[in-house]
Protein backbone atom coordinates (compact mmCIF):
# COMPACT_ATOMS: atom_id res chain seq x y z
CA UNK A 1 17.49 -4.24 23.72
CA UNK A 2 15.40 -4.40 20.77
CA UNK A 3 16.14 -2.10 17.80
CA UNK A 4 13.42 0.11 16.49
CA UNK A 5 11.37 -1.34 13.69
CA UNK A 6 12.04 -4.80 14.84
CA UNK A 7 9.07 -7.39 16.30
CA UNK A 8 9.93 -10.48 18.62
CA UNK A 9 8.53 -13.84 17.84
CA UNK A 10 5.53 -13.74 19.68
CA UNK A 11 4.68 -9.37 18.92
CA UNK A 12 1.87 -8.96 16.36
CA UNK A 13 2.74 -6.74 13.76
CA UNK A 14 -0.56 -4.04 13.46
CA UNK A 15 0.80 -1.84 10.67
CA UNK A 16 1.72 -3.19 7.18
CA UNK A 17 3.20 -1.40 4.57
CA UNK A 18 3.42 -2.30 1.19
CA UNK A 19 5.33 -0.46 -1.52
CA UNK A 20 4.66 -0.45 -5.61
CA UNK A 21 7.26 0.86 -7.63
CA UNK A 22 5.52 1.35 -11.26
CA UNK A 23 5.46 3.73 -14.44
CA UNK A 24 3.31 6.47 -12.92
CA UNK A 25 4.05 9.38 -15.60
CA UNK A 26 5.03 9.22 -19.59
CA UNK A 27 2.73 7.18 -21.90
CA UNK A 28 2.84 4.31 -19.25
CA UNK A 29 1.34 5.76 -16.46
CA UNK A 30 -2.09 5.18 -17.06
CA UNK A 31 -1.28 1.32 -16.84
CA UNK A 32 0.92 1.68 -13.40
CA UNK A 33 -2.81 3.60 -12.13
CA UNK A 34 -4.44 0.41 -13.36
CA UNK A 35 -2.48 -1.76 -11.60
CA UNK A 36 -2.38 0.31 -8.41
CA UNK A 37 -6.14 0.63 -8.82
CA UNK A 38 -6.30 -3.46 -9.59
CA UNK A 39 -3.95 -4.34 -6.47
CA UNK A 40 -5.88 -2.28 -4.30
CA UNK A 41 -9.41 -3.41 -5.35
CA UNK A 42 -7.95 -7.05 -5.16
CA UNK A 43 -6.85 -6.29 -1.69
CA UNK A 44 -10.17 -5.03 -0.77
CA UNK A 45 -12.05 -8.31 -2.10
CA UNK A 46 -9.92 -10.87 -0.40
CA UNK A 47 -10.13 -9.49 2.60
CA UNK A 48 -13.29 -8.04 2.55
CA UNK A 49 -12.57 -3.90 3.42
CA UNK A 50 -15.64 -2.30 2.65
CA UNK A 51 -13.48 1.14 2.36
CA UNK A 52 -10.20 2.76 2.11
CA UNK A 53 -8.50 6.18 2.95
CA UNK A 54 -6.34 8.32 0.44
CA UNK A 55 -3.84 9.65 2.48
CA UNK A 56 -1.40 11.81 0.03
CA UNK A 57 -4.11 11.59 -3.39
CA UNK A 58 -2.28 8.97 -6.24
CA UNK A 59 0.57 8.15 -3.67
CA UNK A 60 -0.28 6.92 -0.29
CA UNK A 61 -3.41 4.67 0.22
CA UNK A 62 -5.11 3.26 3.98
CA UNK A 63 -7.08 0.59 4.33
CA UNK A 64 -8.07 -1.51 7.91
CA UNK A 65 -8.49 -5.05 8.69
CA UNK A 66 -9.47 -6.19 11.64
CA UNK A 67 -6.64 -4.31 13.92
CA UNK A 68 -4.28 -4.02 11.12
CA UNK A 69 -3.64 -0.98 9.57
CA UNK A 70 -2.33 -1.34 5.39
CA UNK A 71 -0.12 1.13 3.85
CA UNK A 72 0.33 1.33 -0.04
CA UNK A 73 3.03 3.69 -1.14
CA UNK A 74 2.72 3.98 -4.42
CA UNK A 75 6.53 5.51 -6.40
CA UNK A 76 7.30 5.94 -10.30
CA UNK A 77 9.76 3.97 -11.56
CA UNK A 78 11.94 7.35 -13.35
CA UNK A 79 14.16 9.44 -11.94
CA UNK A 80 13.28 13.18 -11.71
């Protein structure tokens, strides 16, 4: 019995989700966009995505490679 969430050896994983926690409000938030912005372009170079989806705007991006689908959650690094 496999638990949910978990992949065997030989399962291909087809969703990955990737997580930034940076400033994204107070006089450093323009630089946590920026590196959002530069992690995502950088993404999009090395792997050659010609496009990407905003799925929640400036928290939650999409982008697809080959039959893999990339989450970035994007969270600020305060507390409420």
């Amino acid at each position: 019995m496999a638990l949910s969430g978990t992949t065997h050896p030989n399962q291909e994983v087809n969703e990955i989700k990737i997580g930034v926690v940076t400033s994204r409000s107070g006089a450093l938030g323009y630089y946590g966009d920026m590196e959002i912005n530069g992690m995502i372009l950088g993404l999009m170079y090395e792997l050659n995505i010609s496009d990407f989806e905003i799925l929640v705007p400036n928290m939650k991006w999409k982008l697809t490679y080959q039959d893999k689908t990339i989450y970035i959650i994007a969270e600020d690094d305060v507390d409420p």
